[in-house]
N, C-alpha and C. Protein backbone atom coordinates (compact mmCIF):
# COMPACT_ATOMS: atom_id res chain seq x y z
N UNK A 1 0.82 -1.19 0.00
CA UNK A 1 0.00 0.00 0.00
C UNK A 1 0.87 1.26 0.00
N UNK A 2 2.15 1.54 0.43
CA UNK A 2 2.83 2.62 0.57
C UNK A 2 3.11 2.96 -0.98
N UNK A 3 3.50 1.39 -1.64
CA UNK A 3 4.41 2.46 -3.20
C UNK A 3 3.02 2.56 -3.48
N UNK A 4 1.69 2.76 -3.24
CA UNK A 4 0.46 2.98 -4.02
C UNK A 4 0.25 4.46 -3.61
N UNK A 5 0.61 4.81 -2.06
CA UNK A 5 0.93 5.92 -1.85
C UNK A 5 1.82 6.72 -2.07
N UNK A 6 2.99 6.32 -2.50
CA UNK A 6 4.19 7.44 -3.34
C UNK A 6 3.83 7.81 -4.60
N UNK A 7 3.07 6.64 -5.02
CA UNK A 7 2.50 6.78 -6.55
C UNK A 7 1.54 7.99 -6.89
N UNK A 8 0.68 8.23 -5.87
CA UNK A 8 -0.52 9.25 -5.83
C UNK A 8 -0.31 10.28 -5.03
N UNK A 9 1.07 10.49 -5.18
CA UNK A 9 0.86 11.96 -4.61
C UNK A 9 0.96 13.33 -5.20
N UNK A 10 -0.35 13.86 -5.08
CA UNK A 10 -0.74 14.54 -5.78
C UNK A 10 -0.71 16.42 -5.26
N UNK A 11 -0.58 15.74 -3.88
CA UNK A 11 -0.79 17.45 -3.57
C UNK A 11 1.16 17.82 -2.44
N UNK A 12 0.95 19.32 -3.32
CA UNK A 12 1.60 20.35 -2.67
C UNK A 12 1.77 20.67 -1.40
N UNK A 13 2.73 20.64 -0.73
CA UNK A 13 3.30 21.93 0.37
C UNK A 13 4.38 22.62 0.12
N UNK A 14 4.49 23.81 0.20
CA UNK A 14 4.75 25.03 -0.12
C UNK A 14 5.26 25.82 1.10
N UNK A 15 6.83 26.05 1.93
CA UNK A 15 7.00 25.97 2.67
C UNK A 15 8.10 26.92 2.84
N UNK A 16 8.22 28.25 3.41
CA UNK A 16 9.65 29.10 3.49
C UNK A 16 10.19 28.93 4.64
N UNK A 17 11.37 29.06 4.77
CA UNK A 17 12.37 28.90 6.14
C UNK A 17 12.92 29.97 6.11
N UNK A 18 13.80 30.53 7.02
CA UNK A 18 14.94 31.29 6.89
C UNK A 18 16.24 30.09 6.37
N UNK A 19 17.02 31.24 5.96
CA UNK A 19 18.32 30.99 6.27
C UNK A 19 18.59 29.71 7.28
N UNK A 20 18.71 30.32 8.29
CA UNK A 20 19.59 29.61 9.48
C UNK A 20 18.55 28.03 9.65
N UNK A 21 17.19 28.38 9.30
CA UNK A 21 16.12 27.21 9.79
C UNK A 21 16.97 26.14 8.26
N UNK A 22 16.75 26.65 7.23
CA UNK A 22 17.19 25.91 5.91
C UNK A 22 18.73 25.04 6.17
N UNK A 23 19.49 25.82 6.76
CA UNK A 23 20.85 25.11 7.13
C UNK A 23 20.84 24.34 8.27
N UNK A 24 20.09 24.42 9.06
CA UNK A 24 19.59 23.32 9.95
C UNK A 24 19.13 21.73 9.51
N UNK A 25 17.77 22.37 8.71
CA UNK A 25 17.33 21.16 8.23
C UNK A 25 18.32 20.27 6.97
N UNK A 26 19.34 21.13 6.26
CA UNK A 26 20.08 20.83 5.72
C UNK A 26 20.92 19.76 6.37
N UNK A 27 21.80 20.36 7.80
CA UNK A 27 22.70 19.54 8.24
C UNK A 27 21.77 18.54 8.85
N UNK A 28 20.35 18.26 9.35
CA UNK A 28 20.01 17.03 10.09
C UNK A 28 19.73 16.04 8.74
N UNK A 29 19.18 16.87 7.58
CA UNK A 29 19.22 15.72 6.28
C UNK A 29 20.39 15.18 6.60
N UNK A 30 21.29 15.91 6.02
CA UNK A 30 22.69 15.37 5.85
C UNK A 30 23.03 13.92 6.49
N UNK A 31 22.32 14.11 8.00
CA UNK A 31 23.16 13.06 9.03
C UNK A 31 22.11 11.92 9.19
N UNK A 32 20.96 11.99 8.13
CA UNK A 32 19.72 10.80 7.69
C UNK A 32 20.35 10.10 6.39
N UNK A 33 19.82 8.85 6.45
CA UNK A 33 20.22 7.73 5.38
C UNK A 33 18.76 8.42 4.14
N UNK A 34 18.29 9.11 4.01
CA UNK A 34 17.16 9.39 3.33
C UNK A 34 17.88 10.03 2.16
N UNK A 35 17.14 9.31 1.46
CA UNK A 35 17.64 9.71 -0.29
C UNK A 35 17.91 11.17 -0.88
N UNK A 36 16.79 11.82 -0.46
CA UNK A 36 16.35 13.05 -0.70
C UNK A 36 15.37 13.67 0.34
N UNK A 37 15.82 15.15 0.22
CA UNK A 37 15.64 15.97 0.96
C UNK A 37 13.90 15.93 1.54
N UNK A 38 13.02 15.78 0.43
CA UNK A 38 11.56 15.64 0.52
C UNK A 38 11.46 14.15 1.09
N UNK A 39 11.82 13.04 1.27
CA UNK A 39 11.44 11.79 2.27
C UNK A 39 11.79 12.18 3.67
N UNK A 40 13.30 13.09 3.59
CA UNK A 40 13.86 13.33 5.09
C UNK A 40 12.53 14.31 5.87
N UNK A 41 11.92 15.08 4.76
CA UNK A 41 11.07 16.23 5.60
C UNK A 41 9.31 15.54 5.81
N UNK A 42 9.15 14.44 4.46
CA UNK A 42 7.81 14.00 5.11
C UNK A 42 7.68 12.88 6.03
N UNK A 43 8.83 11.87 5.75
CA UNK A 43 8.95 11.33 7.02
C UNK A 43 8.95 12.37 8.68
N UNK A 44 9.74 13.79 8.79
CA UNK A 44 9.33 14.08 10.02
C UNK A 44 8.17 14.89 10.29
N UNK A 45 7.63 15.40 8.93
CA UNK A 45 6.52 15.96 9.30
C UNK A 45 4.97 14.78 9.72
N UNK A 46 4.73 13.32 8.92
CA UNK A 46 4.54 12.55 9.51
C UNK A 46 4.86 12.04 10.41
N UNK A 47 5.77 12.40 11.20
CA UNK A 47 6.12 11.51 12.84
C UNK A 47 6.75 9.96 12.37
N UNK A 48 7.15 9.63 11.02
CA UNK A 48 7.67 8.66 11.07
C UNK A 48 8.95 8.49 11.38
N UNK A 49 9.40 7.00 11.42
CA UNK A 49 11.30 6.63 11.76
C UNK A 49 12.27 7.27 10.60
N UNK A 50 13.03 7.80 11.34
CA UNK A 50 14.21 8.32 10.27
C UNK A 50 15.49 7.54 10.88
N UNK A 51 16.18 7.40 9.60
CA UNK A 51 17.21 6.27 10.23
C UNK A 51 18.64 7.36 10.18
N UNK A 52 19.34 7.42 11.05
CA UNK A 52 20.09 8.25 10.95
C UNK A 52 21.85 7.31 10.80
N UNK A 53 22.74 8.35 10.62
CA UNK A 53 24.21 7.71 9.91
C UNK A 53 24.30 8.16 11.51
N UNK A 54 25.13 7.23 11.42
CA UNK A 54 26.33 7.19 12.76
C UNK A 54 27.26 6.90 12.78
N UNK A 55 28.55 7.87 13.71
CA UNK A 55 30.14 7.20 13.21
C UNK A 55 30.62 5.95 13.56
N UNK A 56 31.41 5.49 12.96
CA UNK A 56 31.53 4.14 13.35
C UNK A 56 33.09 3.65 14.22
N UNK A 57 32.35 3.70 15.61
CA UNK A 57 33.94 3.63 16.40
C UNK A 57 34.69 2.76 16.00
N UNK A 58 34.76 1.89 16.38
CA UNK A 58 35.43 0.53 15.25
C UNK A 58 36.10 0.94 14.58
N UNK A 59 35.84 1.80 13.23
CA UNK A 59 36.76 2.18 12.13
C UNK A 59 37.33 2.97 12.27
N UNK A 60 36.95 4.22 12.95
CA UNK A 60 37.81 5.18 13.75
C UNK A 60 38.80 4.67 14.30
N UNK A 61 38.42 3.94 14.98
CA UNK A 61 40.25 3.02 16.02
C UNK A 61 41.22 2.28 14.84
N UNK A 62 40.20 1.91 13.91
CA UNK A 62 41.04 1.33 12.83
C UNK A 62 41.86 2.01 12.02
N UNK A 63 41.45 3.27 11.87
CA UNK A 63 41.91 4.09 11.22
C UNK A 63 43.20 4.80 11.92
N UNK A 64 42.76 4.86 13.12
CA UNK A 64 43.77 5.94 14.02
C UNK A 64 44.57 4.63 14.29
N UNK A 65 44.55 3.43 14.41
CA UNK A 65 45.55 2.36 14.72
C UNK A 65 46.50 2.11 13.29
N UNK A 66 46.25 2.15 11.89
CA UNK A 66 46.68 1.82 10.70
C UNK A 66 47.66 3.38 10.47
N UNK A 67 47.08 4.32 11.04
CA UNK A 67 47.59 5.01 10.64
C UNK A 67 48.96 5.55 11.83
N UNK A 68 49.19 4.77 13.22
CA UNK A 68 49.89 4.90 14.15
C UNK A 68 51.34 3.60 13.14
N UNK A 69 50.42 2.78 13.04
CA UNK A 69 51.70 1.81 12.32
C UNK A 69 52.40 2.04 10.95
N UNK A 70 51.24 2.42 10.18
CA UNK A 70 52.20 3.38 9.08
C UNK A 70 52.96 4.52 9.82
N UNK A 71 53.40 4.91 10.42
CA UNK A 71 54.01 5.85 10.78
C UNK A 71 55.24 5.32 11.83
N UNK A 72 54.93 4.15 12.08
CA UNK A 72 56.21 2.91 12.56
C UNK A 72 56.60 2.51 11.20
N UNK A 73 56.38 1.90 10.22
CA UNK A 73 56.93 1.96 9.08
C UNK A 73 57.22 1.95 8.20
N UNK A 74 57.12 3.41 8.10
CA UNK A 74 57.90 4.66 7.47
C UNK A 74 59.64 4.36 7.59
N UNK A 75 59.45 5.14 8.87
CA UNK A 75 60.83 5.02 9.00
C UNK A 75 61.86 3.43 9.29
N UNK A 76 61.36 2.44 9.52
CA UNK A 76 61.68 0.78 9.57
C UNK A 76 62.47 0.72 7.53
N UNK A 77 61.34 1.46 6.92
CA UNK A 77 61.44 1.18 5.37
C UNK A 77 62.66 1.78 5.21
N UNK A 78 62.79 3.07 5.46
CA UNK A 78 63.82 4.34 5.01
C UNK A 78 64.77 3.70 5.53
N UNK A 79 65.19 2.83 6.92
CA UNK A 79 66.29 2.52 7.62
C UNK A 79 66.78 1.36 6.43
N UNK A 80 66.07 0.46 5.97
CA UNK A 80 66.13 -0.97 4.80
C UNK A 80 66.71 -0.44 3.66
N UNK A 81 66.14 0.82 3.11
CA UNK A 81 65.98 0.99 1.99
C UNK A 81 67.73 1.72 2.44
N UNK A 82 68.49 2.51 3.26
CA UNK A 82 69.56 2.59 3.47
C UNK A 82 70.24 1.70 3.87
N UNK A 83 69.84 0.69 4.65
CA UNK A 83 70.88 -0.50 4.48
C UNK A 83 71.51 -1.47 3.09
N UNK A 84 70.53 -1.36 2.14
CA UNK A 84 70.58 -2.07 1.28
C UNK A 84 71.07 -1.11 0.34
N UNK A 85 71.76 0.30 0.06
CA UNK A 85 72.67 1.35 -0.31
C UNK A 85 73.74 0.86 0.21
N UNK A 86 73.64 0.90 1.26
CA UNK A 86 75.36 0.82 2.15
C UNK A 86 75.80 -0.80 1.66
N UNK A 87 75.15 -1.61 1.77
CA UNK A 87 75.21 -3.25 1.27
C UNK A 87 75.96 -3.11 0.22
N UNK A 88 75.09 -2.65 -1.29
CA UNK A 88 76.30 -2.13 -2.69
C UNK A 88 77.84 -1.45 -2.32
N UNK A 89 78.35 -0.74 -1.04
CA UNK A 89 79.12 0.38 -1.05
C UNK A 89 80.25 -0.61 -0.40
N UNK A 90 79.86 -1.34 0.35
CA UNK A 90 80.96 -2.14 1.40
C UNK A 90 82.07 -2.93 0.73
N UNK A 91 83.21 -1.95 1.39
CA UNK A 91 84.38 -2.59 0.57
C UNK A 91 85.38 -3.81 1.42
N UNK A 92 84.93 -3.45 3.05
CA UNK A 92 85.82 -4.18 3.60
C UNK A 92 85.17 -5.02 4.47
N UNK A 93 85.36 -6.40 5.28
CA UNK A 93 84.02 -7.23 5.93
C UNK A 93 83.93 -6.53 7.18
N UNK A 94 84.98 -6.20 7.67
CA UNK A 94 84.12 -5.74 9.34
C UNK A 94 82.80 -4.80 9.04
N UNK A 95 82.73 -3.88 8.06
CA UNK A 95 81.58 -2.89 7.70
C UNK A 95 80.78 -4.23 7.63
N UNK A 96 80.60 -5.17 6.61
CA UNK A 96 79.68 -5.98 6.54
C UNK A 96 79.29 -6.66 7.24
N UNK A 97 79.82 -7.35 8.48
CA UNK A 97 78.91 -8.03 9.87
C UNK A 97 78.86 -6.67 10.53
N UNK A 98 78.81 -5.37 10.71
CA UNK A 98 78.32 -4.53 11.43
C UNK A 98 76.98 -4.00 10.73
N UNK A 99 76.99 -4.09 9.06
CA UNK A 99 75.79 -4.03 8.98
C UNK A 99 74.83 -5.73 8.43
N UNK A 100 75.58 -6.51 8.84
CA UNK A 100 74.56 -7.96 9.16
C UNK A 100 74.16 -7.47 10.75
N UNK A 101 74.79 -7.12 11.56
CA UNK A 101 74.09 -6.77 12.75
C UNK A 101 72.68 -6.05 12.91
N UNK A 102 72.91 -5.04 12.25
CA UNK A 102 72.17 -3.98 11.92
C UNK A 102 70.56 -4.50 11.34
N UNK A 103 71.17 -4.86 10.17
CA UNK A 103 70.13 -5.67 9.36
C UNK A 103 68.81 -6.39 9.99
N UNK A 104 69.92 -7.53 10.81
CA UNK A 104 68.89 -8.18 12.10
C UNK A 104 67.95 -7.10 12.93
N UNK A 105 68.73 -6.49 13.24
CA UNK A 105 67.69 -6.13 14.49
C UNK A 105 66.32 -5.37 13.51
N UNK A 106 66.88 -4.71 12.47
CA UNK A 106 65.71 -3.78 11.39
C UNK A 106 64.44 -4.56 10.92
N UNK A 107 65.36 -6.01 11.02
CA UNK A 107 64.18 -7.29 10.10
C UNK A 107 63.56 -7.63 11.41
N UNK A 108 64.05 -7.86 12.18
CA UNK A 108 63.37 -8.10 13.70
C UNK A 108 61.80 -6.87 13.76
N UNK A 109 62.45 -5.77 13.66
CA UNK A 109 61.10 -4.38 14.34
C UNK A 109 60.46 -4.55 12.65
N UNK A 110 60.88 -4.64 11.86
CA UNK A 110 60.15 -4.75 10.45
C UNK A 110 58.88 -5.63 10.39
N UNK A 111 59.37 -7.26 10.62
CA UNK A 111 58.23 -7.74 11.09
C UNK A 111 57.41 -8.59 11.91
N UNK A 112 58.16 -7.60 13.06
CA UNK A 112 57.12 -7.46 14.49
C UNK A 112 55.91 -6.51 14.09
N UNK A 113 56.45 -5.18 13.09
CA UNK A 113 55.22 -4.03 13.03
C UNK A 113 54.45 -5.00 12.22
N UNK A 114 54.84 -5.86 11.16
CA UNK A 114 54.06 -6.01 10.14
C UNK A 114 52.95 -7.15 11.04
N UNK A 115 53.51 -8.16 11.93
CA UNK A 115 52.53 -8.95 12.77
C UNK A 115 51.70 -8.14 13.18
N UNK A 116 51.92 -6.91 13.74
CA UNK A 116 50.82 -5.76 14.33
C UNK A 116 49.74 -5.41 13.43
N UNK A 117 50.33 -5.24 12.41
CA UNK A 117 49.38 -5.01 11.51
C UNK A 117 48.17 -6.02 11.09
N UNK A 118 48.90 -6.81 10.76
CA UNK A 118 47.98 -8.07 10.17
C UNK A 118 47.36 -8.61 11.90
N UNK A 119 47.69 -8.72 12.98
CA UNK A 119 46.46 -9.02 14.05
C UNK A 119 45.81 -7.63 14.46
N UNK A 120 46.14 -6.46 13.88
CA UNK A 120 45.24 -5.24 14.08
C UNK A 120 44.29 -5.41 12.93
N UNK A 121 44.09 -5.76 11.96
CA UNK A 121 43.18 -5.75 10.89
C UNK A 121 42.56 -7.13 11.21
N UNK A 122 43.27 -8.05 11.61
CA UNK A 122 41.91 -9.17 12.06
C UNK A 122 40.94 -8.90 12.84
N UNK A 123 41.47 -8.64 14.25
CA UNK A 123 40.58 -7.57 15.05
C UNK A 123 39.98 -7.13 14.39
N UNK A 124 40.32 -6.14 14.18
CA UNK A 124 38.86 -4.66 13.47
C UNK A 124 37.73 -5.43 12.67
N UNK A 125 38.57 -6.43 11.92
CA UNK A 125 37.68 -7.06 10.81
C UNK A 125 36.66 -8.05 11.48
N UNK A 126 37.16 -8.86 12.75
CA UNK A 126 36.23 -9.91 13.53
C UNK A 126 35.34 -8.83 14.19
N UNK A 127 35.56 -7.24 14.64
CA UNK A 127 34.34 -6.37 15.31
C UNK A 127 33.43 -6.13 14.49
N UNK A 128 34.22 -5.54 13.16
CA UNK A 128 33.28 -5.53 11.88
C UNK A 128 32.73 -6.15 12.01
N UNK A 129 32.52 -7.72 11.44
CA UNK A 129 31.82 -8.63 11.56
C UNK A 129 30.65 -8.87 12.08
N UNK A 130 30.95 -9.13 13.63
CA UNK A 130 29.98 -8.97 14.87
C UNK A 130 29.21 -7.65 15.02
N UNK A 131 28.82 -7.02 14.05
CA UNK A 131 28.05 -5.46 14.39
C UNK A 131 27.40 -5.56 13.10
């Protein structure tokens, strides 16, 4: 019976706001899943459910967590990407077990971050899930 009622609608309202009332109803559209502006306003002028957007903590942490480990490495990369310069340059071996030393410990924090990563995105992805 409803699409019989979207189908027949036939009559007008005709409606001025101000300013400030128009940017109101603007930003509460905005923050409704409603297609268009005229469902957001007859749904509330009927008293019906409006479904509204909400942020999604979950992805927020995901976001602020992906973006804490990109920023671990960054610099893990830049340290590799100079070891493996200095690797081509080495003329004599003590340089070279000081940077096999080196190496280790870089591949060590390299991928420890990268384990972080991949059980930080399982997480997020098993909350995802469950919601």
């Amino acid at each position: 019976m409803m699409k019989d009622e979207k189908k027949n609608r036939t009559r007008w309202l005709h409606l001025r706001l101000s300013e400030q009332e128009y940017k109101l109803l603007q930003k509460y559209f905005a923050e409704s899943l409603c297609p268009k502006l005229s469902d957001f306003a007859r749904k509330n002028l009927l008293k019906k459910p409006v479904v509204l957007k909400y942020r999604n903590q979950s992805l927020d942490e995901m976001i602020s967590e992906l973006a804490r480990l990109r920023s671990e490495l960054n610099p893990i990369g830049n340290n590799f990407n100079q070891a493996v310069k200095k690797l081509h340059s080495l003329s004599r071996i003590s340089d070279f077990k000081m940077w096999i030393q080196s190496f280790e410990t870089d591949k060590k924090i390299l991928f420890s971050s990268i384990e972080d990563i991949r059980m930080t995105i399982r997480n997020l992805a098993e909350k995802w899930l469950q919601s």
